[in-house]
Protein backbone atom coordinates (compact mmCIF):
# COMPACT_ATOMS: atom_id res chain seq x y z
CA UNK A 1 -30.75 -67.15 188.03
CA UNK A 2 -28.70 -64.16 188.06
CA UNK A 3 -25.45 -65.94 188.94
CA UNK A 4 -25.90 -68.82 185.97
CA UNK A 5 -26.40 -65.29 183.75
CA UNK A 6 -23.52 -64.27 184.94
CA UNK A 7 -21.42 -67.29 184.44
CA UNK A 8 -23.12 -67.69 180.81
CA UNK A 9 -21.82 -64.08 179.62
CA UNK A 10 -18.71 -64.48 181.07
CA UNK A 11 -17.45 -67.81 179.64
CA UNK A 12 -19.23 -66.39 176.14
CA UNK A 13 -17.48 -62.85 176.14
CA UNK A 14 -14.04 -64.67 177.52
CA UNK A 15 -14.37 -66.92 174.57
CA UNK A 16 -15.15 -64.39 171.97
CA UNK A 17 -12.51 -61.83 173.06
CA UNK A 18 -10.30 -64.94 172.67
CA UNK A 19 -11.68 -65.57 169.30
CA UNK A 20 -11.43 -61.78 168.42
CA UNK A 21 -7.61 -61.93 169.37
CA UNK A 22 -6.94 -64.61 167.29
CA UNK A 23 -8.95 -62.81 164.04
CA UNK A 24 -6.87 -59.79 164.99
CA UNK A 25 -3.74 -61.49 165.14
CA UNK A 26 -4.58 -62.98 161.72
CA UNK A 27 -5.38 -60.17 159.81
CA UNK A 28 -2.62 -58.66 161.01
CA UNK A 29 -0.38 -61.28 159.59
CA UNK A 30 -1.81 -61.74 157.00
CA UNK A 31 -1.49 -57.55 156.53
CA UNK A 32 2.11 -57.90 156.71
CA UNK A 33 1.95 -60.75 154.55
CA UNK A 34 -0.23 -58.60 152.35
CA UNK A 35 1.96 -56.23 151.82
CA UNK A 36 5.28 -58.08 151.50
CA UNK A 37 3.55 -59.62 148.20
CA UNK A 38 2.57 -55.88 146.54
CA UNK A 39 6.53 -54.73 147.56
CA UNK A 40 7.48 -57.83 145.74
CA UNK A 41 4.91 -57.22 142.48
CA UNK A 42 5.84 -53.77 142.75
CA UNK A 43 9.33 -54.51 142.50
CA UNK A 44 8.47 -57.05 139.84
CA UNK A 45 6.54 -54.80 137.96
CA UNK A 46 9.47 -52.18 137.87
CA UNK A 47 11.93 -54.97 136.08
CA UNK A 48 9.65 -55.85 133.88
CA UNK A 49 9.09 -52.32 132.86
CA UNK A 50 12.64 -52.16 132.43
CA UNK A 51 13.10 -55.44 130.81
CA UNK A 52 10.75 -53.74 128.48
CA UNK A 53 12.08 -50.82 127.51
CA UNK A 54 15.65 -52.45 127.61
CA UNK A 55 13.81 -54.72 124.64
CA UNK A 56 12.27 -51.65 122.53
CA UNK A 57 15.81 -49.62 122.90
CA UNK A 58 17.61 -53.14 121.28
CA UNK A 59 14.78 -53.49 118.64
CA UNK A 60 15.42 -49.36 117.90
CA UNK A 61 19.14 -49.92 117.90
CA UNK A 62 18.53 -52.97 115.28
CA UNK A 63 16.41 -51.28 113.26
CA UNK A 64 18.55 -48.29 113.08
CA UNK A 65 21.47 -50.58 112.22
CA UNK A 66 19.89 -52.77 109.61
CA UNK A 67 18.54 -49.52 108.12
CA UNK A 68 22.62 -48.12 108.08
CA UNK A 69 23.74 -51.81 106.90
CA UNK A 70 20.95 -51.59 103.73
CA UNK A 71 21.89 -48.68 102.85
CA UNK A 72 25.21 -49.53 103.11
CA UNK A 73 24.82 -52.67 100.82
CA UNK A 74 22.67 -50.91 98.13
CA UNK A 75 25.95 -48.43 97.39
CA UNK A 76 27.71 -51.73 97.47
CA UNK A 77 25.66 -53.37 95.36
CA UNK A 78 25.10 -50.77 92.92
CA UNK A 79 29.28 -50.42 92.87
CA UNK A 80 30.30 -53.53 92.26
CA UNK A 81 27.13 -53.96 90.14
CA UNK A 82 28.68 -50.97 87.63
CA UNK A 83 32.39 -52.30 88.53
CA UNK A 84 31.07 -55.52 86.72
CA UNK A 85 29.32 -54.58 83.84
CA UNK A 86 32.21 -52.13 83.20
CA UNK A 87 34.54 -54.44 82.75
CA UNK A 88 32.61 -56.99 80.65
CA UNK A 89 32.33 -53.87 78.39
CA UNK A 90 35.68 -53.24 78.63
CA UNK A 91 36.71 -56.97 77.70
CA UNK A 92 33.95 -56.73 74.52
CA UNK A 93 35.43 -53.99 73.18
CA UNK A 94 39.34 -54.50 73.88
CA UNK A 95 38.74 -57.89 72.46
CA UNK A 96 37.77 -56.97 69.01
CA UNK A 97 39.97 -56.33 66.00
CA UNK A 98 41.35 -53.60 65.13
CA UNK A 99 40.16 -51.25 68.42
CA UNK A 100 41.08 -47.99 67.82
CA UNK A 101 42.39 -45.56 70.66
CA UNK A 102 39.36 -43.76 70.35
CA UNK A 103 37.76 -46.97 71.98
CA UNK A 104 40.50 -47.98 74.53
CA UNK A 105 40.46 -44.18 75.85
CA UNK A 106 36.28 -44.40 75.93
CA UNK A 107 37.37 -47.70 77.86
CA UNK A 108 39.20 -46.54 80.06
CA UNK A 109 37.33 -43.64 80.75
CA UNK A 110 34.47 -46.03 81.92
CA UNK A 111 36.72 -48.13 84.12
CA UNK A 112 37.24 -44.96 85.69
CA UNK A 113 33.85 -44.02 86.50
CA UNK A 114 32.90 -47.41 87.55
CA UNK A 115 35.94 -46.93 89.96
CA UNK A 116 37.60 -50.48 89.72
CA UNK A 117 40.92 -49.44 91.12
CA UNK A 118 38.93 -48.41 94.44
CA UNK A 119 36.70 -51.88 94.53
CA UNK A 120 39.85 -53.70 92.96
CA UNK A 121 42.09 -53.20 96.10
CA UNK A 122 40.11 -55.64 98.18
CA UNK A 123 41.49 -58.95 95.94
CA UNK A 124 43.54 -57.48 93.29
CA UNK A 125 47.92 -57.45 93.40
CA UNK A 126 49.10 -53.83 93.84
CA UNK A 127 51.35 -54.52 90.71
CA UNK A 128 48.23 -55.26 88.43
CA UNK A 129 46.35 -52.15 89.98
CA UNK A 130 49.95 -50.05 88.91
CA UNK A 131 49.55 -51.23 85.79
CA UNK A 132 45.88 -50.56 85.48
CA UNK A 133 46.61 -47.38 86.90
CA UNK A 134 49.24 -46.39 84.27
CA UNK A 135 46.96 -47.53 81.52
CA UNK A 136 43.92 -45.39 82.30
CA UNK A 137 46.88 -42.47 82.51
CA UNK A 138 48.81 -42.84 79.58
CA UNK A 139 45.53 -44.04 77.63
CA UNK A 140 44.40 -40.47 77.40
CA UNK A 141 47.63 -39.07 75.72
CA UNK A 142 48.89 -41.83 73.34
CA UNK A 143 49.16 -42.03 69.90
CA UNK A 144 49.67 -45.57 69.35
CA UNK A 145 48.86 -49.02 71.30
CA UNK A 146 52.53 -49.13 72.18
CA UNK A 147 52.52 -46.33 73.76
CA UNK A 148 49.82 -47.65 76.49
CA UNK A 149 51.19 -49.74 79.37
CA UNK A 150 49.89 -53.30 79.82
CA UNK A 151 48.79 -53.26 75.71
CA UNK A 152 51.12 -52.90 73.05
CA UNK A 153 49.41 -55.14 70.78
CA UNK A 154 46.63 -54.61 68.53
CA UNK A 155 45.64 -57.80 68.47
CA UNK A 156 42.63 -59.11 70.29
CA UNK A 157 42.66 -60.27 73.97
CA UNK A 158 46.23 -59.52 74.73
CA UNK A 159 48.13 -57.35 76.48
CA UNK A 160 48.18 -57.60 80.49
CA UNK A 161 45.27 -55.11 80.49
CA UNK A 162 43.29 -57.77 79.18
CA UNK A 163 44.17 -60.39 81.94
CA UNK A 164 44.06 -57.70 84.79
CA UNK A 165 40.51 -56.85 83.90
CA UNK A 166 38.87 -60.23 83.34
CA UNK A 167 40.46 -61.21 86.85
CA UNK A 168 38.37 -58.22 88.09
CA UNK A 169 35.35 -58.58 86.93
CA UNK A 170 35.56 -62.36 88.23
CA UNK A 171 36.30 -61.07 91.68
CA UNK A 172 33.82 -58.25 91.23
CA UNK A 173 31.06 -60.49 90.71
CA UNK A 174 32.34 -62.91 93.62
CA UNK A 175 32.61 -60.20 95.43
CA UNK A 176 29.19 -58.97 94.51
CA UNK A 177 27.42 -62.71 95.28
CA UNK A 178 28.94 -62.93 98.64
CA UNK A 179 27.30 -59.40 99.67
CA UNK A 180 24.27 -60.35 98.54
CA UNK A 181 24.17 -63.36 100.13
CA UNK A 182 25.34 -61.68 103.43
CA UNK A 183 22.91 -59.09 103.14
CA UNK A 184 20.46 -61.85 102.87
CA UNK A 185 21.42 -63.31 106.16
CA UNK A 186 21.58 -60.62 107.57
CA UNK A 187 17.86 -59.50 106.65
CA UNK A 188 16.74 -62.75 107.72
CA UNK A 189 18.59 -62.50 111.24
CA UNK A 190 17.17 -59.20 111.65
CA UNK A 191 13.54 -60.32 111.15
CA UNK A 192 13.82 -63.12 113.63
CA UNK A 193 15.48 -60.84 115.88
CA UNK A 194 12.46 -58.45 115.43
CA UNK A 195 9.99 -61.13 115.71
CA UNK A 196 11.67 -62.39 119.31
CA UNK A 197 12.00 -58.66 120.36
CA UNK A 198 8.13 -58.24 119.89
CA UNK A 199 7.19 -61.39 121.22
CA UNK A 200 9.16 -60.35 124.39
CA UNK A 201 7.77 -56.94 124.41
CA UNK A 202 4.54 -58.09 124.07
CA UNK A 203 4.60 -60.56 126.85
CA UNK A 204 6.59 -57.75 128.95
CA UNK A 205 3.74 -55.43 128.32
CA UNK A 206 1.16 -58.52 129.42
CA UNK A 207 3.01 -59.52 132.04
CA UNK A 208 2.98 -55.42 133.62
CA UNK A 209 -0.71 -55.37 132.97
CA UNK A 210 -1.40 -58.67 134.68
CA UNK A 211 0.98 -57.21 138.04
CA UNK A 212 -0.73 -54.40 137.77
CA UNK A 213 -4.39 -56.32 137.45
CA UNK A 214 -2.71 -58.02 140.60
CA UNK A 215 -1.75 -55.08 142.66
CA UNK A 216 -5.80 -53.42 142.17
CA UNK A 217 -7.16 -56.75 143.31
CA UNK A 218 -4.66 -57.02 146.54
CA UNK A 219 -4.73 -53.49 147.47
CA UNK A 220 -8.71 -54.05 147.76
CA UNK A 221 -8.11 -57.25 149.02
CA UNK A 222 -5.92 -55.02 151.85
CA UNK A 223 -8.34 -52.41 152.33
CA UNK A 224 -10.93 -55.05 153.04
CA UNK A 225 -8.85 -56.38 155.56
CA UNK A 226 -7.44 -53.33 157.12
CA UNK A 227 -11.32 -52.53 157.46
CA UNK A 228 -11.74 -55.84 158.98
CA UNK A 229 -9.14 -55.66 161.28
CA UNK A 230 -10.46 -51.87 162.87
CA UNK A 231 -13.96 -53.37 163.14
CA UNK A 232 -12.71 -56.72 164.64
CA UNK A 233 -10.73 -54.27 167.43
CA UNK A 234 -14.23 -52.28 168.02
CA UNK A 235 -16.14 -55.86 168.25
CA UNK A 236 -13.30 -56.48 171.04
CA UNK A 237 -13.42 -53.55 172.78
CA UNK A 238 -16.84 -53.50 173.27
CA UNK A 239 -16.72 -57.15 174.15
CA UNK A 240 -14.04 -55.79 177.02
CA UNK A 241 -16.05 -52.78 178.38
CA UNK A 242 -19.19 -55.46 178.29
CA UNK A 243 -17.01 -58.12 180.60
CA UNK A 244 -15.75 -55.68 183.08
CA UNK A 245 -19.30 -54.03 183.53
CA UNK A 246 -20.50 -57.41 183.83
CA UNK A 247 -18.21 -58.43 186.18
CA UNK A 248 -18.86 -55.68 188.12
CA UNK A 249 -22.91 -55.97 187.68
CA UNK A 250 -22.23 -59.56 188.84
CA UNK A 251 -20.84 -58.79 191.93
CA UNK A 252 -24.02 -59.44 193.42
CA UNK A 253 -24.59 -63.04 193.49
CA UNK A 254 -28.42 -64.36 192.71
CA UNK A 255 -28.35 -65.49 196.70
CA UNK A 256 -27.59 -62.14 197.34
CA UNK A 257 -30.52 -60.73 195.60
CA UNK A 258 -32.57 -63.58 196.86
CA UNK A 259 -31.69 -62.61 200.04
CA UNK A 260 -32.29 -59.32 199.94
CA UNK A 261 -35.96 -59.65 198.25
CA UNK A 262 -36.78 -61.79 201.42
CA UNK A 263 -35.36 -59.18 203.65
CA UNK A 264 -37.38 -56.67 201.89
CA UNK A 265 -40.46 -58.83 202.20
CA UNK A 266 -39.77 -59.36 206.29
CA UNK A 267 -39.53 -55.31 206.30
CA UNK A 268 -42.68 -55.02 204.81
CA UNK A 269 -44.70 -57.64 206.24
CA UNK A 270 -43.26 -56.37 209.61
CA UNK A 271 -44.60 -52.85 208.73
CA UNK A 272 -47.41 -54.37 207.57
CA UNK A 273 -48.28 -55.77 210.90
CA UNK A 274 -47.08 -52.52 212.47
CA UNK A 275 -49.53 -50.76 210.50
CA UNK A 276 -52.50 -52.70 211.90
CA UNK A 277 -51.83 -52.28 215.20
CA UNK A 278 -51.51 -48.85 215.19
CA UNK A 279 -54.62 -48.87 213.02
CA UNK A 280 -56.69 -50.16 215.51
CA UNK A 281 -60.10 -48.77 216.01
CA UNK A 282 -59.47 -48.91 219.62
CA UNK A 283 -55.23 -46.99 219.27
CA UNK A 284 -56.97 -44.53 216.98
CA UNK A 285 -59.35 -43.50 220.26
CA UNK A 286 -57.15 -43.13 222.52
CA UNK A 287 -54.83 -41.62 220.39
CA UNK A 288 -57.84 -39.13 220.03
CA UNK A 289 -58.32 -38.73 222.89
CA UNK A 290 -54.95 -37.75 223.59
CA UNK A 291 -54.69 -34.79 220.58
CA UNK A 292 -57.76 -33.26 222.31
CA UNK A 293 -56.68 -33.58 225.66
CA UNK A 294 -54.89 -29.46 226.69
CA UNK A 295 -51.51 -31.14 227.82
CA UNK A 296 -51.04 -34.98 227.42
CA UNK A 297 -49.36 -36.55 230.33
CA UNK A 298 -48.94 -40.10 228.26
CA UNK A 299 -50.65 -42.30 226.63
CA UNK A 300 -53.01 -44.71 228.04
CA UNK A 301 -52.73 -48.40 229.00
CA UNK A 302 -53.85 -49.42 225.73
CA UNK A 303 -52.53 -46.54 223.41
CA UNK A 304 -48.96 -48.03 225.57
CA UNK A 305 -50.16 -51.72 225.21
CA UNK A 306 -50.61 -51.09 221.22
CA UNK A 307 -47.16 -49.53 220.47
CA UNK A 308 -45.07 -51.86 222.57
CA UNK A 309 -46.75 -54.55 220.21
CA UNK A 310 -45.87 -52.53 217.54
CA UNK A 311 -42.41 -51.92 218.96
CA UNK A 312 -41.66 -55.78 219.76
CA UNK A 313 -42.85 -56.44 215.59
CA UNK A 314 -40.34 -53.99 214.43
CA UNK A 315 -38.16 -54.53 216.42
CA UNK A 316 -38.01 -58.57 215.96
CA UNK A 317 -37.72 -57.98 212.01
CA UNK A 318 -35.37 -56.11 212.85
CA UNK A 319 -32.77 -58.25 214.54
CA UNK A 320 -34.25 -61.00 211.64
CA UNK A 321 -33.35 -59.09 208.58
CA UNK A 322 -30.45 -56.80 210.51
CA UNK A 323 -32.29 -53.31 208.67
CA UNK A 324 -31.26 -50.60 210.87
CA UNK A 325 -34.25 -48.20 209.54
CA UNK A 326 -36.23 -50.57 211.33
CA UNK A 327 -34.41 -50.27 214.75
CA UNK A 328 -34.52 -46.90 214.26
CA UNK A 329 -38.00 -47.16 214.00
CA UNK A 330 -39.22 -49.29 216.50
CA UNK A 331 -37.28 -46.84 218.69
CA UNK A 332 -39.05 -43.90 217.55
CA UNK A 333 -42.07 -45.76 218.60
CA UNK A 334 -41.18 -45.99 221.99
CA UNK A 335 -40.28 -41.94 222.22
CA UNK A 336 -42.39 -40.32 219.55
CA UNK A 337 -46.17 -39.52 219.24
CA UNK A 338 -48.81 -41.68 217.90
CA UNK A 339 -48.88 -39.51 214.90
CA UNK A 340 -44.99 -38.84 214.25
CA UNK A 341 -44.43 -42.67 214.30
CA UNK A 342 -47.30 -43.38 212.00
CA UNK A 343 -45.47 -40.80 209.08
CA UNK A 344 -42.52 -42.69 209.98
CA UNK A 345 -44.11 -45.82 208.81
CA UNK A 346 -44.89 -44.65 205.65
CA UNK A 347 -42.04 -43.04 204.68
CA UNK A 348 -40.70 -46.31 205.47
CA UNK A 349 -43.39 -48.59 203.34
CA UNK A 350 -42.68 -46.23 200.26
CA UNK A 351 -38.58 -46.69 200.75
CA UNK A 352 -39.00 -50.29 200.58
CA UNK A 353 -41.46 -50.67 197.68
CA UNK A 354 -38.89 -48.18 195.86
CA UNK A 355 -36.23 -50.48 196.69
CA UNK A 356 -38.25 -53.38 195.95
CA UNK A 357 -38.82 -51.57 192.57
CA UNK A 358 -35.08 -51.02 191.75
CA UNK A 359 -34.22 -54.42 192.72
CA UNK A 360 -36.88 -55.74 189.93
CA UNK A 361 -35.73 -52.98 187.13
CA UNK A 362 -32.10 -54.47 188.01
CA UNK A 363 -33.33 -57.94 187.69
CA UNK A 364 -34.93 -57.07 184.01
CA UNK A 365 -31.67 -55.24 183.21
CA UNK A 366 -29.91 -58.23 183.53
CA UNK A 367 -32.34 -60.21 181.55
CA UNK A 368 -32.29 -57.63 179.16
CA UNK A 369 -28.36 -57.84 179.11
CA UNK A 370 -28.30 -61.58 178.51
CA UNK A 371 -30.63 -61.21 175.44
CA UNK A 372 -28.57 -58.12 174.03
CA UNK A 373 -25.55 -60.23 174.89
CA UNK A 374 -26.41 -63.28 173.38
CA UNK A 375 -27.29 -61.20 169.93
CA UNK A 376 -23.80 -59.63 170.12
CA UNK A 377 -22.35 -62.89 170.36
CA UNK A 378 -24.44 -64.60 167.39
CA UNK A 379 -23.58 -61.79 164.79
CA UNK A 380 -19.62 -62.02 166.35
CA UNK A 381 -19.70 -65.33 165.55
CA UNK A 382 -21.22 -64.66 161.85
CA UNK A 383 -18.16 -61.97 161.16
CA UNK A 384 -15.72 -64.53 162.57
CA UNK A 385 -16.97 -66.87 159.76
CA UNK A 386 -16.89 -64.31 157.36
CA UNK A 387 -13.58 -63.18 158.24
CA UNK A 388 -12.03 -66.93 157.97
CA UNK A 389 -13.84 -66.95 154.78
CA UNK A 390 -12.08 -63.50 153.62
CA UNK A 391 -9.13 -64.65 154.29
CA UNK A 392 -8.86 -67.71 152.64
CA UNK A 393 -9.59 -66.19 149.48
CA UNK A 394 -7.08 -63.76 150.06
CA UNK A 395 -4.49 -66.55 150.81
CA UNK A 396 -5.94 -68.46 147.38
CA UNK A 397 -5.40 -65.25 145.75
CA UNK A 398 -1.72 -65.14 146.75
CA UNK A 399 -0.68 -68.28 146.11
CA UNK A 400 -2.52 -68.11 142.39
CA UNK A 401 -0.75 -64.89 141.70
CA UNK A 402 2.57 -66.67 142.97
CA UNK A 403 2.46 -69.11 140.43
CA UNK A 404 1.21 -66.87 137.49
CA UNK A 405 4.35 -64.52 137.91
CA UNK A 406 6.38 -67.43 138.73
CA UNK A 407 5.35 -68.68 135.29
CA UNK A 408 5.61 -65.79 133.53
CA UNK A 409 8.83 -64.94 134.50
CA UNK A 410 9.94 -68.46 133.66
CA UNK A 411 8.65 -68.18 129.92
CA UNK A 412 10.24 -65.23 130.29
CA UNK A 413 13.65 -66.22 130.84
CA UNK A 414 13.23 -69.24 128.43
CA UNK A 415 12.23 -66.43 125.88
CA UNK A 416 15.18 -64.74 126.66
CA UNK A 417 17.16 -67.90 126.98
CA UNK A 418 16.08 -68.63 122.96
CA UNK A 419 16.81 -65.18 121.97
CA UNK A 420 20.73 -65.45 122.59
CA UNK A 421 21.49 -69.22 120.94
């Protein structure tokens, strides 16, 4: 029945444009949704890229200042190095017997080189550096071991010279072990500040190629969606123009077209009858009779008899099935000829089988329409699934890449959190 068709498609199209609303409002939250997260990895991304290049600039800084440091040390080193073994020499020769001033000015002259009044002011009194001073001064010029400050003696290990030097060279080589040992720390600092610098760097670099791993796979994720979305609208503006036109189809109740089949059928059957009357052996005489009659007064008693039977039939379907053509008709009857009303009736049989026709092509559209419809609504249903399915992935995506850059950046931090006790 045309009016349980009707009610079918309209529940089913109400419901899926429902459904499609839903999806629609869906993907678009989840859209929005979508692309809060990539602002967030983007912005994410950027700090680590900065976090990263903030850790290569402090690992190029270090290395540049270890390299100054080592250098540094090594002219240290090899100072206090010559500083030391200068004055051991010094002490071996001044404490022999008998030096001569050839040896105390060859002495002093290495003292100089070795430049123990510059590494001496760190630990030694000014008054012994005077006196050191005067003797490297007055040990070029003199002619006797009185004549040199700090040694007027001859005699082995004495003289403040003597004392002043061996208090160097202790402080030299204290002075020597200590920068060594500093040097060594600070070596060993700078390699496990390297190693933490590259371990950071390296997860930094990991971390950006995971986000941007993450942003590919949600901007397809997005597309998919996006594409989703426009093809969810179509589905639902189709399913709209499809309700209104069969709303409008519908209009016509299946009593309606019940009713108007069995109106057709009274027309028909009433020009049916029509028809035989008129075909009478007997109506077509007379009505020969009358064609070859010069003028034709009227018809005759029988001719008349036939086509007020024919009238009365039309006539009565007439007032039955309230068609005007046949009033018009059956009051053609009464005024035209024979003939004219006869061409009447057929022009009349053929209108009603055409309608008859067009009420059964109508009929089969509608059939056709519930079929078609009932497709439609089968494969909506299949992309509704597939859409629910879509987006749960996407929302299992999300909330896995939430907690792998919530992770990361908390071994991150810890990293970082190492790096500074």
């Amino acid at each position: 029945q045309l009016d349980c068709w009707c009610k079918t498609n309209d529940r089913e199209k109400t419901a899926a444009i429902e459904a499609g609303t839903a999806k629609q409002s869906e993907l678009e939250s989840f859209l929005g949704e979508a692309a809060a997260k990539m602002d967030e990895l983007k912005t994410r991304q950027g700090s680590t890229l900065d976090e990263v290049n903030q850790d290569e600039a402090a690992l190029q800084e270090a290395s540049a200042l270890r390299m100054k440091d080592t250098k540094a040390f090594h002219a240290e080193e090899m100072n206090l190095i010559e500083a030391v073994k200068a004055c051991d020499q010094a002490l071996v020769v001044l404490g022999k017997h008998n030096v001569g001033l050839v040896q105390v000015r060859s002495v002093a002259q290495l003292l100089q080189r070795a430049q123990v009044l510059e590494l001496g002011r760190r630990n030694t009194p000014a008054s012994d550096l005077i006196a050191l001073r005067h003797f490297f001064r007055e040990a070029q010029g003199a002619s006797s071991f009185l004549a040199i400050p700090g040694y007027q003696s001859a005699a082995p290990q004495s003289g403040q010279i003597f004392g002043v030097l061996s208090q160097m060279k202790e402080d030299f080589a204290k002075d020597l072990a200590d920068a060594q040992a500093k040097d060594t720390k600070d070596a060993e600092a700078y390699a496990n500040l390297q190693t933490a610098k590259k371990e950071e760097i390296a997860a930094g670099r990991k971390l950006q190629a995971d986000l941007d791993q993450q942003i590919a796979e949600l901007k397809e994720k997005h597309a998919q969606s996006f594409q989703e979305l426009e093809d969810t609208k179509k589905q639902l503006e189709l399913d709209k123009t499809f309700l209104a036109k069969l709303e409008e189809k519908c209009s016509v109740t299946d009593t309606e077209f019940d009713q108007r089949v069995k109106d057709r059928m009274a027309e028909i059957a009433a020009v049916d009858d029509t028809i035989k009357i008129l075909n009478d052996d007997e109506a077509y005489a007379s009505f020969d009779k009358a064609v070859n009659s010069f003028v034709q007064i009227k018809s005759t008693s029988s001719t008349q008899e036939r086509l007020n039977r024919a009238t009365s039939v039309l006539l009565r379907a007439a007032a039955a099935t309230g068609a005007a053509d046949l009033s018009l008709l059956a009051t053609r009857a009464q005024l035209d000829t024979f003939a004219q009303v006869k061409e009447e009736i057929d022009k009349m049989v053929a209108e009603l089988k055409k309608q008859q026709q067009d009420e059964i092509q109508h009929r089969d559209w509608c059939i056709e329409e519930l079929n078609t419809n009932k497709r439609d609504t089968e494969e909506a249903y299949d992309t509704k699934a597939a859409l629910e399915t879509k987006i749960a992935d996407l929302e299992k995506t999300i909330e896995y890449l939430t907690q792998e850059i919530d992770a990361t950046t908390q071994a991150v931090a810890e990293m970082q959190e190492q790096m500074k006790r």
